[in-house]
Protein backbone atom coordinates (compact mmCIF):
# COMPACT_ATOMS: atom_id res chain seq x y z
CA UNK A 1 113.99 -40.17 66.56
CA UNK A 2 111.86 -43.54 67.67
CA UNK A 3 111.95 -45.85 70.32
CA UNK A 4 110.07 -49.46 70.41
CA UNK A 5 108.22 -50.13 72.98
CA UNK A 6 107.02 -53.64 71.80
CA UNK A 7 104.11 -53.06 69.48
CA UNK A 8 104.19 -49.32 69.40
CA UNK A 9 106.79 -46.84 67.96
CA UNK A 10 106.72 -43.19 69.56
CA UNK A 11 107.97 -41.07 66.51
CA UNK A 12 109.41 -37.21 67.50
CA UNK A 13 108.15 -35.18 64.57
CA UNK A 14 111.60 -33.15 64.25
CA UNK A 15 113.10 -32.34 60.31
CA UNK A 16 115.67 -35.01 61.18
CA UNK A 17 113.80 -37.91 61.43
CA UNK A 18 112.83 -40.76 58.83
CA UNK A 19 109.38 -41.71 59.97
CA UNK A 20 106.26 -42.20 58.38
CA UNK A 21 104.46 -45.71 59.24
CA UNK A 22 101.50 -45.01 56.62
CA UNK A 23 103.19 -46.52 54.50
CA UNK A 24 102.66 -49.66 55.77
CA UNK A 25 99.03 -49.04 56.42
CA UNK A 26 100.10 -48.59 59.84
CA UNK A 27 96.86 -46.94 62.26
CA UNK A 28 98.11 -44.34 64.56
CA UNK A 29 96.59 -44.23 68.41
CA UNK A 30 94.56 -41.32 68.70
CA UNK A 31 93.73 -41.70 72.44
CA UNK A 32 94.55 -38.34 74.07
CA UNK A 33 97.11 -39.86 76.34
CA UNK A 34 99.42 -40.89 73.61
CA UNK A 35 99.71 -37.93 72.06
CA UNK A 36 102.84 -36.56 73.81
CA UNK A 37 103.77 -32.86 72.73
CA UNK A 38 105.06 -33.05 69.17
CA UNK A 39 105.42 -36.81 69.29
CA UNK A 40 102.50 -39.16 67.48
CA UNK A 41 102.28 -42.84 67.83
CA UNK A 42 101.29 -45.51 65.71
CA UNK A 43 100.68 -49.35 66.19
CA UNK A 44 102.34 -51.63 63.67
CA UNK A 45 101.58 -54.84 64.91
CA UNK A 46 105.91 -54.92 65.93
CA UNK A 47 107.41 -54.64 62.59
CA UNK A 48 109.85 -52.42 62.26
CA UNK A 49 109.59 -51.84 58.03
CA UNK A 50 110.27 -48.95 55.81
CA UNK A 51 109.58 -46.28 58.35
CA UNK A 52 109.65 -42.22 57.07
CA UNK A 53 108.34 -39.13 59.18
CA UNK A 54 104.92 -37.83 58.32
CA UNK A 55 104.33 -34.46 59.62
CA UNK A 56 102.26 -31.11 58.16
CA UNK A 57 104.75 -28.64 59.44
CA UNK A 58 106.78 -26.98 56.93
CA UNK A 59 110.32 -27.31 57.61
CA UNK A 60 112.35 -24.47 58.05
CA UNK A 61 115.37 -26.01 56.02
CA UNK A 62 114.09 -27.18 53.41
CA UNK A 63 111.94 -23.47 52.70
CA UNK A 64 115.18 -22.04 52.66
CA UNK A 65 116.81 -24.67 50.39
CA UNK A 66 113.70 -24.13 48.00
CA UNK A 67 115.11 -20.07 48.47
CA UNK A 68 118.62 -20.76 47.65
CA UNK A 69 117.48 -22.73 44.36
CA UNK A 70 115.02 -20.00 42.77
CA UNK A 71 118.26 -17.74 43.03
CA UNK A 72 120.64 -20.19 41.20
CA UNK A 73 117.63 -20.12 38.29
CA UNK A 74 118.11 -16.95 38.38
CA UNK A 75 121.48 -16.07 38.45
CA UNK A 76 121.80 -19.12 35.76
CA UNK A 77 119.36 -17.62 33.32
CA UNK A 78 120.91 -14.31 33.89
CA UNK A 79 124.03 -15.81 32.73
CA UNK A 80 122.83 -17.20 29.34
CA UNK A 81 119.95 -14.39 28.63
CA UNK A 82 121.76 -11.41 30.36
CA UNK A 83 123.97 -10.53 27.23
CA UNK A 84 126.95 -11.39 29.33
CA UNK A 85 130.18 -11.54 26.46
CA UNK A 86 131.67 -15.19 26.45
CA UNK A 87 135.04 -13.75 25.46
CA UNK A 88 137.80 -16.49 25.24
CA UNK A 89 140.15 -16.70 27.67
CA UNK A 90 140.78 -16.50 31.62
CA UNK A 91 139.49 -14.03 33.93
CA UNK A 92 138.44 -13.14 37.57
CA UNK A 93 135.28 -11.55 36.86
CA UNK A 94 134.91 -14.12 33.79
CA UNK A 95 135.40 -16.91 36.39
CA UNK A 96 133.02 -15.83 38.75
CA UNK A 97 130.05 -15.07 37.12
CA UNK A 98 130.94 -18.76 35.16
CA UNK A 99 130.69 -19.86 38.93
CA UNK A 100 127.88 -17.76 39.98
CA UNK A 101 125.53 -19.28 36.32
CA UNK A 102 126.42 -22.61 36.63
CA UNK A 103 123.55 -23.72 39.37
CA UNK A 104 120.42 -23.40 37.44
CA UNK A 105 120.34 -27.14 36.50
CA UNK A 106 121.27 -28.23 39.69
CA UNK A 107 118.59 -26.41 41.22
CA UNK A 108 116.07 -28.03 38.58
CA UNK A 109 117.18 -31.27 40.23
CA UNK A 110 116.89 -29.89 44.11
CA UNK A 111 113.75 -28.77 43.39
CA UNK A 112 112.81 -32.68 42.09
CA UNK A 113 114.80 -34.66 44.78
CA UNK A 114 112.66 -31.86 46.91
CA UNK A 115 109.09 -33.61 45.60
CA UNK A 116 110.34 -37.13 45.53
CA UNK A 117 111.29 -36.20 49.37
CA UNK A 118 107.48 -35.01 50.72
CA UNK A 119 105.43 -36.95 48.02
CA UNK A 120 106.68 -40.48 48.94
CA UNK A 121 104.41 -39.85 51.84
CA UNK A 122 101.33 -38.17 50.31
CA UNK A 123 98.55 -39.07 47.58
CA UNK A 124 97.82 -38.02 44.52
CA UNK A 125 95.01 -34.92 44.60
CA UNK A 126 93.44 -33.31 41.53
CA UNK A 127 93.25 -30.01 43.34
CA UNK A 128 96.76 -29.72 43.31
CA UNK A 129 97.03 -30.38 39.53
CA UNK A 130 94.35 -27.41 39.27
CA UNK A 131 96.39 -25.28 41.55
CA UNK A 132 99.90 -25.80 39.18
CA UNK A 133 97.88 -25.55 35.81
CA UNK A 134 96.14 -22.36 37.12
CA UNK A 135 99.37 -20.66 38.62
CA UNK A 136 101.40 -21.46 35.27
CA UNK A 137 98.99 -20.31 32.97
CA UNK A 138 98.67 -17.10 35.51
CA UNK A 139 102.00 -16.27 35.60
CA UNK A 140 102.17 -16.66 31.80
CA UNK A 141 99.25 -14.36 31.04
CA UNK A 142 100.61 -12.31 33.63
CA UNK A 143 104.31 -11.43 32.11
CA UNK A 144 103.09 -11.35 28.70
CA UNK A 145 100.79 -8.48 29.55
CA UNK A 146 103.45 -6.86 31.80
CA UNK A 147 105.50 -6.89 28.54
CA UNK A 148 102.98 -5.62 26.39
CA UNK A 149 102.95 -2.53 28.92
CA UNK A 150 106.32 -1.77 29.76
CA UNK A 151 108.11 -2.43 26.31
CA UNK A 152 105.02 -2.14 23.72
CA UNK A 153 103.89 -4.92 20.98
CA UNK A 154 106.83 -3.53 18.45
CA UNK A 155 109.18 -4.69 20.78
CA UNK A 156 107.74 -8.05 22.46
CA UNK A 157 108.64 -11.04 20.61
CA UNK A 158 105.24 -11.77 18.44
CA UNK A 159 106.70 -15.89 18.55
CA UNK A 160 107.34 -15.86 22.13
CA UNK A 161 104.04 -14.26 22.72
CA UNK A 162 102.33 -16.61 21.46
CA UNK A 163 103.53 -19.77 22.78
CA UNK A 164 103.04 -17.66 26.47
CA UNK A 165 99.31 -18.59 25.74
CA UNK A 166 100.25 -22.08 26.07
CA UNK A 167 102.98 -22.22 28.84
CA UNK A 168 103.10 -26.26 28.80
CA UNK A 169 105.44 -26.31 25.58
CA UNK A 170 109.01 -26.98 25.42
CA UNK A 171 109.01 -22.93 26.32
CA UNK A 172 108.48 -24.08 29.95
CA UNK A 173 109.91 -27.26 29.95
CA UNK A 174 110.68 -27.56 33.35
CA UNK A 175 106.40 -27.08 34.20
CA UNK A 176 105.54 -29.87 31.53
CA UNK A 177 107.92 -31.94 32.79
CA UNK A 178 106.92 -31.35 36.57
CA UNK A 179 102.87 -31.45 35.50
CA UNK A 180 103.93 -35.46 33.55
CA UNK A 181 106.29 -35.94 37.01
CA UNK A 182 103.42 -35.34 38.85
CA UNK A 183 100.49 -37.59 37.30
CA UNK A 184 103.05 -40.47 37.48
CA UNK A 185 104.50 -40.23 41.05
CA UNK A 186 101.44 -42.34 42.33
CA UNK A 187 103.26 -45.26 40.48
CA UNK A 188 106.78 -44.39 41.68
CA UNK A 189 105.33 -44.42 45.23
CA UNK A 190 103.92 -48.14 44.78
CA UNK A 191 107.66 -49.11 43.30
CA UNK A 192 108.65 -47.36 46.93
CA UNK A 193 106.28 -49.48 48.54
CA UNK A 194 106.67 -52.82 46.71
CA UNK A 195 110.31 -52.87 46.29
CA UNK A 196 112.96 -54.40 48.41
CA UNK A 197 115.71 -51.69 49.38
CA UNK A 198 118.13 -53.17 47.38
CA UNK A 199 116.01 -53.46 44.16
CA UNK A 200 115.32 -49.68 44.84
CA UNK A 201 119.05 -48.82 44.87
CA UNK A 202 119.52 -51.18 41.47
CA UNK A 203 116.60 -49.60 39.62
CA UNK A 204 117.62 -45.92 40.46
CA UNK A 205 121.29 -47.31 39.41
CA UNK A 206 120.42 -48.43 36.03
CA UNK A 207 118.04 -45.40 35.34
CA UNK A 208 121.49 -42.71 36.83
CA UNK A 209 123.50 -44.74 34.55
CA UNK A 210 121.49 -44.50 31.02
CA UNK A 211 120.12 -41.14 31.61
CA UNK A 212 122.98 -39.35 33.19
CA UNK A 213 126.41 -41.60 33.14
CA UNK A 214 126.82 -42.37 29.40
CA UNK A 215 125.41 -38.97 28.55
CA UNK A 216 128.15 -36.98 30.48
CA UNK A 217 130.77 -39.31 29.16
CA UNK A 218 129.61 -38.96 25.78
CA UNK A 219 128.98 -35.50 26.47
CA UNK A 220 125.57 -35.30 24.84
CA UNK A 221 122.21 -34.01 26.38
CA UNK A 222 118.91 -36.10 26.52
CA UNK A 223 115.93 -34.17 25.71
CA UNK A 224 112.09 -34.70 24.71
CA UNK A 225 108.97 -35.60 26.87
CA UNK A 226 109.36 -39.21 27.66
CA UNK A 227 113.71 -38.71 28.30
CA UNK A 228 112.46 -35.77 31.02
CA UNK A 229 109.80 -38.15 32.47
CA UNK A 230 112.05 -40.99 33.63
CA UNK A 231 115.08 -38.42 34.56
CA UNK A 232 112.61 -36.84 37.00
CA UNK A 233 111.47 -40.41 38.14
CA UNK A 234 114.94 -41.26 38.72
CA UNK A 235 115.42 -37.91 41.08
CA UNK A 236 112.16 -38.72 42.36
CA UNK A 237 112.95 -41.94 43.58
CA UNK A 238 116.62 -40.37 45.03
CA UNK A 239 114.85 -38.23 47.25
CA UNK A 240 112.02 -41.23 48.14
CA UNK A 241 115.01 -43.21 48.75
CA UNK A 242 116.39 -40.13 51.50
CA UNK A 243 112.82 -39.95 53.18
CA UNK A 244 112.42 -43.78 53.51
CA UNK A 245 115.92 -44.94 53.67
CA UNK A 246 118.57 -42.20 55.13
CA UNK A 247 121.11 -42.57 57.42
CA UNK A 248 123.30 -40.21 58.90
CA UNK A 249 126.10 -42.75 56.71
CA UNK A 250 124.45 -42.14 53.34
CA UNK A 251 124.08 -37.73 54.52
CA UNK A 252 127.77 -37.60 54.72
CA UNK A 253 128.58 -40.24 51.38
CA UNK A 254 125.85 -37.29 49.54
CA UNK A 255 127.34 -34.33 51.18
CA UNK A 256 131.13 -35.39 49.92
CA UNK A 257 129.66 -36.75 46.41
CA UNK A 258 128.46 -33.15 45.74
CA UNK A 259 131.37 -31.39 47.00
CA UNK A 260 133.52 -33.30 44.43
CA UNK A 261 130.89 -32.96 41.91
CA UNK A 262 131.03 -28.51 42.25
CA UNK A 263 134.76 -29.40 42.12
CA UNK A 264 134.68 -31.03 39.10
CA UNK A 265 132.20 -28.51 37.48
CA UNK A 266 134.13 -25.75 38.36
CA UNK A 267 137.70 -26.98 37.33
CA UNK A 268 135.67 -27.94 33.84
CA UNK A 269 135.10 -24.31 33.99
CA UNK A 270 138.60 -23.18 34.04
CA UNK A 271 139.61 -25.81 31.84
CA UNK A 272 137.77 -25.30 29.08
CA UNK A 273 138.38 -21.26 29.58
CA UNK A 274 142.02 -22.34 29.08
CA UNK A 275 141.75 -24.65 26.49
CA UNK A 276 139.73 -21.36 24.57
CA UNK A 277 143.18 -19.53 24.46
CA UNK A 278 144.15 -21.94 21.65
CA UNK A 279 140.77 -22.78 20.75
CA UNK A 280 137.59 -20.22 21.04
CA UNK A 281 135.18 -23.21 20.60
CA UNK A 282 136.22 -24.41 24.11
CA UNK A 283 134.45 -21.09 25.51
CA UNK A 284 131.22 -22.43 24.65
CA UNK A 285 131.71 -26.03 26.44
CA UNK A 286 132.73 -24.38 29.49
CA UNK A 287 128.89 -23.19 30.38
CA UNK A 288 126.88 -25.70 27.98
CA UNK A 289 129.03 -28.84 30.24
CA UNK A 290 127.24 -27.53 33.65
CA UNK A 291 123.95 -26.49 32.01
CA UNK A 292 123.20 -29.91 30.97
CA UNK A 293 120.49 -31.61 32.51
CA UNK A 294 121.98 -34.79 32.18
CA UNK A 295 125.11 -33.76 33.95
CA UNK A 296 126.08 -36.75 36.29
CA UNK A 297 128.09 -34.19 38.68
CA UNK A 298 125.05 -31.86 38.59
CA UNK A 299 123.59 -34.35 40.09
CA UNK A 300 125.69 -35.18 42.18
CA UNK A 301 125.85 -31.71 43.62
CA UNK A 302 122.13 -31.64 43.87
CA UNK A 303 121.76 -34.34 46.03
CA UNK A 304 125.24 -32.98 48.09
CA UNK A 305 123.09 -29.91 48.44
CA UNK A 306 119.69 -31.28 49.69
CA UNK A 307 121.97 -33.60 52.48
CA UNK A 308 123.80 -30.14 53.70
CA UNK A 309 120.17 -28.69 53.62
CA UNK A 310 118.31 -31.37 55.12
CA UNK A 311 120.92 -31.80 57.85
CA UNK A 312 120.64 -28.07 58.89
CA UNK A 313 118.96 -26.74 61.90
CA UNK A 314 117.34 -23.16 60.84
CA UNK A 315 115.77 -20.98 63.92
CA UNK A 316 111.92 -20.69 62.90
């Protein structure tokens, strides 16, 4: 929350709140008797502007949103890799587990909107791009060995092994494409910056539309390094867009948006497990439809998500 008092804006640091005058190069007071309990304030010279909250704490929320994703990667890769039968047909248990695997993409694009949501704010540090090449390639090493151990060399996948040594490969797409996300969002934060609101809105438009729209209605997947850059960019900027720009209005348009975006996926679901009573092919189209990360409803239901999320008031 903010109130103006002239030339100064007091800003309540709460996970709510929108502020973040830095971006306008705006200089916050540092004399003791302005800093109020959890409140800061900063001078900008009376204008109002693009205002977001900048605080270090870690919000409560949005860790547990961050939770809630790593098990929908799960449960979705669980789905495709767990050896689960895709039988034609209808069924309960069928239906569920359908249900239950269809998230992993839309967590992919939480965990985006996510970055676009804190970087907008921050600047780019090598350190950090250390930190994420060191902890993939870690990790990486890490299984591979485990695997060696537990299941011995016969039985590890002498392909798969291999391209473990070098993580950043279309094995672990989602890291390459965070690592390319990341050495760019500098750039997406001066577009932030520079941009009018509307402009904003019209550029993330036209990128949703080519990248996500005509692919769903044409029911085709974009892939490759430079088609993964700007899809991230364009979740990047949606969850810029949320830090610099959100409303209460625009929670509630998000939060409905996704609902009827898991509608839609789901009902796709059942549909095409229908449609495989006359035709088996249909079985296949009613997993690949969610898992596509150029899903327009995915989307949808990502951003649905992080509104319900961001909205929520978790107990420390």
């Amino acid at each position: 929350m903010y109130t103006n008092f002239g030339a100064v804006i007091r800003i309540t640091t709460d996970a709510n709140s929108y502020i973040n005058l830095s971006l306008l190069g705006a200089k916050m007071i540092y004399s003791p008797q302005y800093i109020l309990g959890a409140e800061k304030i900063y001078y900008i010279g009376g204008s109002m502007g693009k205002i977001v909250l900048e605080s270090g704490k870690r919000l409560s929320n949005i860790e547990l949103l961050r939770i809630v994703a790593m098990l929908m990667v799960i449960l979705g890769h669980y789905y495709v890799h767990g050896g689960i039968p895709e039988e034609a047909g209808l069924g309960v248990t069928k239906t569920v587990f359908q249900f239950l695997g269809s998230g992993s993409k839309i967590a992919v694009n939480i965990f985006v909107i996510i970055s676009g949501y804190f970087l907008v704010t921050q600047k780019f540090n090598w350190m950090k791009v250390f930190r994420f090449l060191s902890c993939t390639y870690f990790w990486s090493l890490a299984i591979v060995a485990f695997s060696l151990f537990a299941f011995g060399v016969d039985n590890v996948d002498s392909t798969l092994m291999k391209k473990s040594l070098f993580p950043l490969t279309p094995l672990n797409w989602f890291a390459r494409a965070y690592l390319n996300l990341y050495l760019v969002f500098p750039v997406l934060n001066i577009i932030m910056r520079k941009l009018s609101k509307g402009k904003i809105l019209a550029l993330i438009g036209l990128l949703t539309l080519w990248f996500y729209g005509i692919p769903t209605c044409l029911n085709e997947s974009k892939g490759g390094y430079l088609n993964s850059l700007f899809m991230f960019s364009d979740m990047y900027l949606m969850g810029a867009f949320i830090r610099v720009y959100g409303n209460e209005k625009l929670m509630r348009r998000l939060k409905v948006t996704g609902f009827l975006g898991m509608a839609v996926i789901w009902l796709s679901i059942v549909g095409f497990d229908y449609e495989s009573l006359k035709d088996p092919d249909y079985t296949v189209l009613a997993m690949s439809f969610p898992h596509s990360g150029a899903n327009f409803f995915v989307l949808l239901v990502a951003l649905g998500i992080f509104a319900v999320f961001k909205d929520m008031t978790v107990p420390l």
